[in-house]
C-alpha atoms as a PDB file:
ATOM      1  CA  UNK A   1      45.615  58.767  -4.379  1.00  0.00           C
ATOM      2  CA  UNK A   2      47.254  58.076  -1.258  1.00  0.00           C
ATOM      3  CA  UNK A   3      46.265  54.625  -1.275  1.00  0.00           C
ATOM      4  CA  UNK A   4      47.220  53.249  -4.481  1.00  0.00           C
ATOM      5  CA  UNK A   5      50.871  52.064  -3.686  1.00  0.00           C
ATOM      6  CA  UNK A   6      49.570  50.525  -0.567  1.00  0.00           C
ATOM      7  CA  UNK A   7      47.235  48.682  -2.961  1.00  0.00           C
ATOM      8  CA  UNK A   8      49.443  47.819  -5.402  1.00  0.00           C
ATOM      9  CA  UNK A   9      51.820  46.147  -2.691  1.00  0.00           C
ATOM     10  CA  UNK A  10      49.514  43.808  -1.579  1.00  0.00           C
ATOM     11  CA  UNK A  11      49.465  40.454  -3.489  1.00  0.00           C
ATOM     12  CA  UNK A  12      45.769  40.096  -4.008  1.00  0.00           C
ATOM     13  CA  UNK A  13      45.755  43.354  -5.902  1.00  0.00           C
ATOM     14  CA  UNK A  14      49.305  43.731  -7.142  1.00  0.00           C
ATOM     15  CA  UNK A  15      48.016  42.703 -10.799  1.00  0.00           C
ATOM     16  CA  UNK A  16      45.313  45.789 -11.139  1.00  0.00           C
ATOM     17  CA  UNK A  17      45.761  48.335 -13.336  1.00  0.00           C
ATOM     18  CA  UNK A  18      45.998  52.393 -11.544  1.00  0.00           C
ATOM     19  CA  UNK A  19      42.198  53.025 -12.609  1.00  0.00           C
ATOM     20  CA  UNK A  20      41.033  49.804 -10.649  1.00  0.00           C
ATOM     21  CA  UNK A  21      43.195  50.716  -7.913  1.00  0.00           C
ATOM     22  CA  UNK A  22      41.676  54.309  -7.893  1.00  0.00           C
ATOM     23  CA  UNK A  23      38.380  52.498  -7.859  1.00  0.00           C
ATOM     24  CA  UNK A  24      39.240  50.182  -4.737  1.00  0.00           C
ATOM     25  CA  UNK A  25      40.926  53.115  -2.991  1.00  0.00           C
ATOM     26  CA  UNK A  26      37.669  54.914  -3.256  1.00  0.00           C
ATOM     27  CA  UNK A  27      36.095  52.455  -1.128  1.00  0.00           C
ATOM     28  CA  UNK A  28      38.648  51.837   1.405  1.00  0.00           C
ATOM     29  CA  UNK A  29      38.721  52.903   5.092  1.00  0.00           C
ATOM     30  CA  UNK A  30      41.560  53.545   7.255  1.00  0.00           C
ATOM     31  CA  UNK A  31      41.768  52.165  10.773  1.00  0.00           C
ATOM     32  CA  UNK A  32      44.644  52.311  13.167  1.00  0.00           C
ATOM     33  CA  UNK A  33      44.583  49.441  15.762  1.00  0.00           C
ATOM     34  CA  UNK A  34      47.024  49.161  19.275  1.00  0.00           C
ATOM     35  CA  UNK A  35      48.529  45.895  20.782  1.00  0.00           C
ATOM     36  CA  UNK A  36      46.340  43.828  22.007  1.00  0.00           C
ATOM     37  CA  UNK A  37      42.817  44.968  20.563  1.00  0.00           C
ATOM     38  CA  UNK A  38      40.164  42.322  18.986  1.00  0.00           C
ATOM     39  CA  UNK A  39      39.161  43.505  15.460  1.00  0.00           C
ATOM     40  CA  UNK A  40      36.802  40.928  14.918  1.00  0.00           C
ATOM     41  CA  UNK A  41      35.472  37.780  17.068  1.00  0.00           C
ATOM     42  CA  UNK A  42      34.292  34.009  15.639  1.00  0.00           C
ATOM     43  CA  UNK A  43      30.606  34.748  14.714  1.00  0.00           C
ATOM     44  CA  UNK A  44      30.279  38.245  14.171  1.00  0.00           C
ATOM     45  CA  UNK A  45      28.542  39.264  10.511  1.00  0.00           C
ATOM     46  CA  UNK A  46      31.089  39.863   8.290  1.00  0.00           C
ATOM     47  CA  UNK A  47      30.871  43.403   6.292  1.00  0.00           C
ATOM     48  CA  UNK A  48      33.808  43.248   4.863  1.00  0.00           C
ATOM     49  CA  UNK A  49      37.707  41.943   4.738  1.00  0.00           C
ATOM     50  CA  UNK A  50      40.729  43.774   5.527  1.00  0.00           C
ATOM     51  CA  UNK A  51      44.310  44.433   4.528  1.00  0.00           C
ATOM     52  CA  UNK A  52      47.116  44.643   6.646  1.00  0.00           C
ATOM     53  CA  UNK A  53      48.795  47.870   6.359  1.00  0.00           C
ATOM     54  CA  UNK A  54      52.155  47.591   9.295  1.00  0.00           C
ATOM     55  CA  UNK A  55      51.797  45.916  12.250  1.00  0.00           C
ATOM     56  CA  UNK A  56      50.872  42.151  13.414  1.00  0.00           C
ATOM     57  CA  UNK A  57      47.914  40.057  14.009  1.00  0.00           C
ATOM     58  CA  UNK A  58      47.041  36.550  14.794  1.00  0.00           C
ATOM     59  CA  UNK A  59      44.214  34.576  13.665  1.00  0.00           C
ATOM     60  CA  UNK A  60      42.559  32.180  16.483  1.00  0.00           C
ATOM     61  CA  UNK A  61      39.849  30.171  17.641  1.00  0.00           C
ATOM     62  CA  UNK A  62      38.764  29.227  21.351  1.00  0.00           C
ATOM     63  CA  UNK A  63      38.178  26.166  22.086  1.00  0.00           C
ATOM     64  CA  UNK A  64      35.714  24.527  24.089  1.00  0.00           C
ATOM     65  CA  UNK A  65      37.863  24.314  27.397  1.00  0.00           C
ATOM     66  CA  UNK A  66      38.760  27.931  26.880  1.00  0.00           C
ATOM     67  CA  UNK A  67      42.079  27.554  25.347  1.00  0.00           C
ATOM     68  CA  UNK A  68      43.545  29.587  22.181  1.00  0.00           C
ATOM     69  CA  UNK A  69      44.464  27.718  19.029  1.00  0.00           C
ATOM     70  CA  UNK A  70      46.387  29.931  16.592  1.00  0.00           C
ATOM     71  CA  UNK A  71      45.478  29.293  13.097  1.00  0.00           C
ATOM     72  CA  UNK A  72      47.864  31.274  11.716  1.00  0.00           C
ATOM     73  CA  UNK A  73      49.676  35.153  11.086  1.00  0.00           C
ATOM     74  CA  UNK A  74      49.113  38.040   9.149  1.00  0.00           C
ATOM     75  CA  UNK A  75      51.610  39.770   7.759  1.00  0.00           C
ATOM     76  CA  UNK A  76      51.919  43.522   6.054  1.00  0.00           C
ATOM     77  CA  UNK A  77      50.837  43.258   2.391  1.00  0.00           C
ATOM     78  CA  UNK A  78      48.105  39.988   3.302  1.00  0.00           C
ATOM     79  CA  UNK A  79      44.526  40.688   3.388  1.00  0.00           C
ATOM     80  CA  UNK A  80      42.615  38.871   5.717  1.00  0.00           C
ATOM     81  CA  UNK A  81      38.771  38.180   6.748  1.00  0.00           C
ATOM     82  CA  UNK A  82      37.843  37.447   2.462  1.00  0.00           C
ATOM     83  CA  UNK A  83      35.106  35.037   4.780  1.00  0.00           C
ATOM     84  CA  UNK A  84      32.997  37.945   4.450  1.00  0.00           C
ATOM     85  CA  UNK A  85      32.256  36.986   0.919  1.00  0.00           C
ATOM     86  CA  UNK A  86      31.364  33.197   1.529  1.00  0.00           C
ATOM     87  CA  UNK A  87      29.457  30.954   3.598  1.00  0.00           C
ATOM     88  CA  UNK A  88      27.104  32.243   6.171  1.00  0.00           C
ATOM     89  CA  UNK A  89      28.583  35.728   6.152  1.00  0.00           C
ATOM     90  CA  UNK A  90      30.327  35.659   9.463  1.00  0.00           C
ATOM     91  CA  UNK A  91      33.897  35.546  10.455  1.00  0.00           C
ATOM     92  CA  UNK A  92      35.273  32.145  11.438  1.00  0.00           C
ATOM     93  CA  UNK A  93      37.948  33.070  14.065  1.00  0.00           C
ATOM     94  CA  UNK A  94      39.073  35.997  16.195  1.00  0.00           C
ATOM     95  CA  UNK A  95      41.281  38.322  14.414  1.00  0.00           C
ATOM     96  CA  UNK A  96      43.717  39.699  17.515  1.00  0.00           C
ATOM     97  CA  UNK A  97      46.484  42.661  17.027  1.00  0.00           C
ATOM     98  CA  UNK A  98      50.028  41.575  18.306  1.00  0.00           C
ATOM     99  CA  UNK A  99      51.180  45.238  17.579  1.00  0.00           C
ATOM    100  CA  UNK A 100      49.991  48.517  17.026  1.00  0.00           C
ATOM    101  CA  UNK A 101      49.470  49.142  13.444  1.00  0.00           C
ATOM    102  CA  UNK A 102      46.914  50.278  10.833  1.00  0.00           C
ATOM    103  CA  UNK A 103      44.313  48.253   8.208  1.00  0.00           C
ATOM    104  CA  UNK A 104      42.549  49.264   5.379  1.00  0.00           C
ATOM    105  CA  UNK A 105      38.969  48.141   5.887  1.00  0.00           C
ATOM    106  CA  UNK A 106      36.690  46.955   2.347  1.00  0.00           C
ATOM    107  CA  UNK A 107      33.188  46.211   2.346  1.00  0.00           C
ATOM    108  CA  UNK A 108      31.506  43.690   0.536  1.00  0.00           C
ATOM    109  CA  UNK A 109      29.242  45.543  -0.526  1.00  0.00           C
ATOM    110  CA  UNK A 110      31.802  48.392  -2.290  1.00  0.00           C
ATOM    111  CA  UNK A 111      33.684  45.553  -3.254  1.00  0.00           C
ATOM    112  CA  UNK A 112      30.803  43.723  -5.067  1.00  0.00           C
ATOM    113  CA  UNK A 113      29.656  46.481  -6.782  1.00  0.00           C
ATOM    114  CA  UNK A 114      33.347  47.184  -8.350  1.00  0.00           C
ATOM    115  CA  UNK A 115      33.341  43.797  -9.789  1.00  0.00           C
ATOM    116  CA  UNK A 116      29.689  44.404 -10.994  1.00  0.00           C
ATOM    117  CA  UNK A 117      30.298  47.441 -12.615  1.00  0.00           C
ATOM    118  CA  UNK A 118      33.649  47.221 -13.856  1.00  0.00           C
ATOM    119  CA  UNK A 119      34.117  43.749 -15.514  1.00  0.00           C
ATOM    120  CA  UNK A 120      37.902  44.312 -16.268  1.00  0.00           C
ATOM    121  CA  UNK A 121      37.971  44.994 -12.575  1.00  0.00           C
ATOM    122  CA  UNK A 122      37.328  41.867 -11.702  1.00  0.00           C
ATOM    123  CA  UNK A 123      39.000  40.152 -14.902  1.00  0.00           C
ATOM    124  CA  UNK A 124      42.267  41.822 -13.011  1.00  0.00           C
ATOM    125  CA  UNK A 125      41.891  40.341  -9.318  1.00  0.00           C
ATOM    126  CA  UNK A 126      41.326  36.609 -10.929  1.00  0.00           C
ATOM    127  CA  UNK A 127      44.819  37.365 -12.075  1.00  0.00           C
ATOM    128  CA  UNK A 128      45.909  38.487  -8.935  1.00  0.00           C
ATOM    129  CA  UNK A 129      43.849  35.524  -7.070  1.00  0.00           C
ATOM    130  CA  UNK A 130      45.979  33.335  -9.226  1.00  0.00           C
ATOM    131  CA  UNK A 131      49.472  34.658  -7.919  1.00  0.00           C
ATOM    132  CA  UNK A 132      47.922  34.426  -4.662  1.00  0.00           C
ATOM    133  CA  UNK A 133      47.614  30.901  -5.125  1.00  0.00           C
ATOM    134  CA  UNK A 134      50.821  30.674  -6.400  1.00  0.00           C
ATOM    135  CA  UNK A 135      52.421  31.634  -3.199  1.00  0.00           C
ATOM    136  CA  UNK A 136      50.112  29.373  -1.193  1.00  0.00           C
ATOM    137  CA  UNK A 137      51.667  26.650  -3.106  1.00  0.00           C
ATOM    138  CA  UNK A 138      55.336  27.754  -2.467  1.00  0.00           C
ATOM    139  CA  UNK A 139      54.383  28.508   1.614  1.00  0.00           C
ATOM    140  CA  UNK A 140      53.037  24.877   1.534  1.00  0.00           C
ATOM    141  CA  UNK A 141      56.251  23.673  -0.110  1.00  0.00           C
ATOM    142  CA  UNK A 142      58.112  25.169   1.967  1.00  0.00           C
ATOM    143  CA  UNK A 143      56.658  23.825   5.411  1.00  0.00           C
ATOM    144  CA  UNK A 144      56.386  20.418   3.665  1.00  0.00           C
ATOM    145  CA  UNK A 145      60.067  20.087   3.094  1.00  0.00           C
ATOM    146  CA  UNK A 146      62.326  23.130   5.018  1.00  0.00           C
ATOM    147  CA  UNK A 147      63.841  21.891   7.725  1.00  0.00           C
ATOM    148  CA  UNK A 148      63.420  23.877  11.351  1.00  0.00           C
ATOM    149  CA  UNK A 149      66.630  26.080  10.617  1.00  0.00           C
ATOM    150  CA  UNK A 150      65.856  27.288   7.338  1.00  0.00           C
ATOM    151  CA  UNK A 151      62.484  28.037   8.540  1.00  0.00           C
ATOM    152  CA  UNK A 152      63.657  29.842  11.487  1.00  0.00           C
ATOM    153  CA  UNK A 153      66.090  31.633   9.402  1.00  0.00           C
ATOM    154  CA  UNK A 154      63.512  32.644   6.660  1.00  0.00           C
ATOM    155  CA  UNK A 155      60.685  34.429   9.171  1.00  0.00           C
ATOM    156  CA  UNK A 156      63.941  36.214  10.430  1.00  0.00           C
ATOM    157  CA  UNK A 157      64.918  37.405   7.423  1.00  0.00           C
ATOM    158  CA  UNK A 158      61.284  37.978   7.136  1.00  0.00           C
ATOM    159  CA  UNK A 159      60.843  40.017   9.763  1.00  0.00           C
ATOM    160  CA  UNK A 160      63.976  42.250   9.572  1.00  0.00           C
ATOM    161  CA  UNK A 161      62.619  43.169   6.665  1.00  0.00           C
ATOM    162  CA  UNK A 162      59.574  44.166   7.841  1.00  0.00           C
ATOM    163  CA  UNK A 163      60.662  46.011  10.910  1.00  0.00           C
ATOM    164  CA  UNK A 164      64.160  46.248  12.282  1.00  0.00           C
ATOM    165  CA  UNK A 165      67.072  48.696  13.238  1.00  0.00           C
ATOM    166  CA  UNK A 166      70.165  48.347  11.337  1.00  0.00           C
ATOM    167  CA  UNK A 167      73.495  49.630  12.795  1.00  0.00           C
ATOM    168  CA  UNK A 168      76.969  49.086  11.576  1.00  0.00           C
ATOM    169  CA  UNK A 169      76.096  46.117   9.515  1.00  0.00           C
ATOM    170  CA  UNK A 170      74.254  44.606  12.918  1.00  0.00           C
ATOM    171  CA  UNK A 171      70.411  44.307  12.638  1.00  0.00           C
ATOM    172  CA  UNK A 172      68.253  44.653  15.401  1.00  0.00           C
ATOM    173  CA  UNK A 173      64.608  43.231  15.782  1.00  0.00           C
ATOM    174  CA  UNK A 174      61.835  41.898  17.800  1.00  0.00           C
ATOM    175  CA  UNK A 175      59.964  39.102  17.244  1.00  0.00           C
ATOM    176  CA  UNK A 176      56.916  40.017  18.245  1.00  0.00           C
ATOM    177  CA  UNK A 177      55.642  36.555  19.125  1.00  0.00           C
ATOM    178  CA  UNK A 178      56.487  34.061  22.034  1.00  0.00           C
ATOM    179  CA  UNK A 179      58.128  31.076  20.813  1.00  0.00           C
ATOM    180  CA  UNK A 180      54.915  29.124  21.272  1.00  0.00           C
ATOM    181  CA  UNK A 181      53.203  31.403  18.759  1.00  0.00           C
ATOM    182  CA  UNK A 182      56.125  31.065  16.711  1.00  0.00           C
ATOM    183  CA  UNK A 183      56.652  27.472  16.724  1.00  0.00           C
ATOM    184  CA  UNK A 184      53.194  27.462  15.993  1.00  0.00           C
ATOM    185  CA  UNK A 185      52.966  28.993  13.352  1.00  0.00           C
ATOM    186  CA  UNK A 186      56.537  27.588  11.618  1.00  0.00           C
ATOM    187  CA  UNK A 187      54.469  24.004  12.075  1.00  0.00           C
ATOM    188  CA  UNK A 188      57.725  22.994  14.465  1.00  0.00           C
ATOM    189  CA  UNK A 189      58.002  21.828  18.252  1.00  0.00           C
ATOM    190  CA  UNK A 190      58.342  24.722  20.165  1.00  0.00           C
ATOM    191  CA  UNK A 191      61.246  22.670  22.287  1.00  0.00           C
ATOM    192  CA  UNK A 192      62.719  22.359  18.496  1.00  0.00           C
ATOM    193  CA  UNK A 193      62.441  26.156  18.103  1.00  0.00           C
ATOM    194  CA  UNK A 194      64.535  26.746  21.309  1.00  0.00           C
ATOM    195  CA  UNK A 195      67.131  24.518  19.931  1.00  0.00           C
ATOM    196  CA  UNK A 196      67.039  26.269  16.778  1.00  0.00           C
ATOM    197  CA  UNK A 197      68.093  29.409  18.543  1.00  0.00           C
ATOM    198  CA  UNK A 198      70.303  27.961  21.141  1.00  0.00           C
ATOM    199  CA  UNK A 199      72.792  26.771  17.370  1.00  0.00           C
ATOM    200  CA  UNK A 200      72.456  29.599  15.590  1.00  0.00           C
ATOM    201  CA  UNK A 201      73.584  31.480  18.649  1.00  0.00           C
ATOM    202  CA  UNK A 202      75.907  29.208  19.372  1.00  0.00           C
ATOM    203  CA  UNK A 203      77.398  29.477  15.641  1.00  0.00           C
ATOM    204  CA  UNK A 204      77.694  33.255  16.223  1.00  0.00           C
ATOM    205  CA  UNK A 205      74.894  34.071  13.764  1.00  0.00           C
ATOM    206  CA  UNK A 206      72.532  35.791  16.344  1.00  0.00           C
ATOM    207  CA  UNK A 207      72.037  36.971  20.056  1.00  0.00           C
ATOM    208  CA  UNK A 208      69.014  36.495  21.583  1.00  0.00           C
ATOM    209  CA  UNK A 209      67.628  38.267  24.486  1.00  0.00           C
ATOM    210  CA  UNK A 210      64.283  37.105  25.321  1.00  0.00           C
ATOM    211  CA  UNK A 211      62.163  38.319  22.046  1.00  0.00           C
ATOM    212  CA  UNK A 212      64.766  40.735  20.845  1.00  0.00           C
ATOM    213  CA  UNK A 213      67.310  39.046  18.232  1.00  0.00           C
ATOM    214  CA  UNK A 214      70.059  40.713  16.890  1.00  0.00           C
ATOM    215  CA  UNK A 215      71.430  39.291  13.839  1.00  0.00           C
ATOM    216  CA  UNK A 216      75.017  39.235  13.692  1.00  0.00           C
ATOM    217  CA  UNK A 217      75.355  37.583  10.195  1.00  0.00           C
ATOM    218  CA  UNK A 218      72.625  38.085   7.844  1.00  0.00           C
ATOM    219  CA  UNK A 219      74.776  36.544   4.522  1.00  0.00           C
ATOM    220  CA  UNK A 220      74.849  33.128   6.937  1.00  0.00           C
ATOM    221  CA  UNK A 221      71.267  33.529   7.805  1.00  0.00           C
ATOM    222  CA  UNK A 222      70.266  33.907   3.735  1.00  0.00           C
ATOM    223  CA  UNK A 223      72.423  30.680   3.436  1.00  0.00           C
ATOM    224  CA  UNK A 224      70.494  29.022   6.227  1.00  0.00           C
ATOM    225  CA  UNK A 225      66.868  30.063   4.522  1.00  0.00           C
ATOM    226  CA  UNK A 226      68.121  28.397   1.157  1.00  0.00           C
ATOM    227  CA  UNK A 227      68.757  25.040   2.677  1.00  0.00           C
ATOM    228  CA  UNK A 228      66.039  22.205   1.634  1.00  0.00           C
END
């Protein structure tokens, strides 16, 4: 099917077999989203979680005075929204599309019944929850001690892998996020993310033009990402 090396890809799932992936791809939906679009608002009953096919989305909350805190990203590969299976049964914060792009949609009810049904089914995702949890660890690690540069420098190698243009050894991308959202979410001052940019521009390593980038040496950039 189709959907079993989009599946596969995603860490959650990544350590199922092809017959449980056959089994979750029977009960996934496919839904294409454009920029700007709410999938899902604080409160609403929660049927089911997602998993982010392309695109970009940002988790956040409103607060009382009526402005947005960001909680955090989703990425290609992440599912998102696993709420649905916990607590009241109602998603905890707005889930709002940065870019057009596509999900694959799971209810919990599909999704129970697999794990009912098929015990190795579910013997295989507590694997794959336990990877998950792996990288948890190493994203905490990694905000705990990376300084702002190597963080900068690893979401742009990030993201140029995820969607960029490539020309004559030059790689082009957008960032997709101001760099409010992005300071944000790299757990930095956003003042320290303009710096950031302002030296590695500086040092020749990119050109920046509002939220386009264009990185001029990606071996110096990998170097920058390693740093602790």
């Amino acid at each position: 099917m189709e959907l079993i090396p989009t599946l596969k890809n995603s860490l959650l799932f990544s350590g199922l077999n092809d017959a449980d992936l056959a089994s979750l791809a029977s009960i996934a939906v496919r839904r294409t989203f454009g920029k700007g679009e709410t999938l899902f608002a604080e409160g609403e009953q929660a049927p089911g979680f997602y998993l982010l096919v392309n695109g970009y989305i940002k988790m956040c909350r409103t607060t009382p005075d009526g402005r947005e805190k960001l909680l955090h990203y989703v990425h290609p590969g992440e599912t998102f929204a696993e709420a649905a299976f916990f607590g009241d049964g109602t998603y905890p914060a707005d889930a709002r599309t940065i870019e057009p792009g596509e999900v694959l949609f799971l209810t919990k009810q599909g999704f129970m019944d697999l794990m009912a049904t098929k015990p190795q089914f579910a013997l295989n995702l507590v694997v794959s929850l336990s990877l998950a949890l792996r990288r948890f660890v190493r994203q905490i690690e990694e905000l705990t001690f990376a300084d702002a540069t190597s963080r900068l420098a690893s979401f742009l190698i990030k993201r140029a892998g995820e969607k960029s243009t490539t020309f004559g050894g030059i790689i082009y991308l957008e960032l997709g996020v101001s760099k409010g959202d992005l300071a944000a979410q790299l757990g930095i001052a956003t003042e320290t993310i303009s710096r950031t940019f302002r030296k590695l521009k500086e040092e020749g390593i990119i050109e920046l033009d509002g939220r386009k980038v264009t990185i001029l040496l990606m071996e110096r950039l990998q170097q920058m990402a390693k740093r602790q």
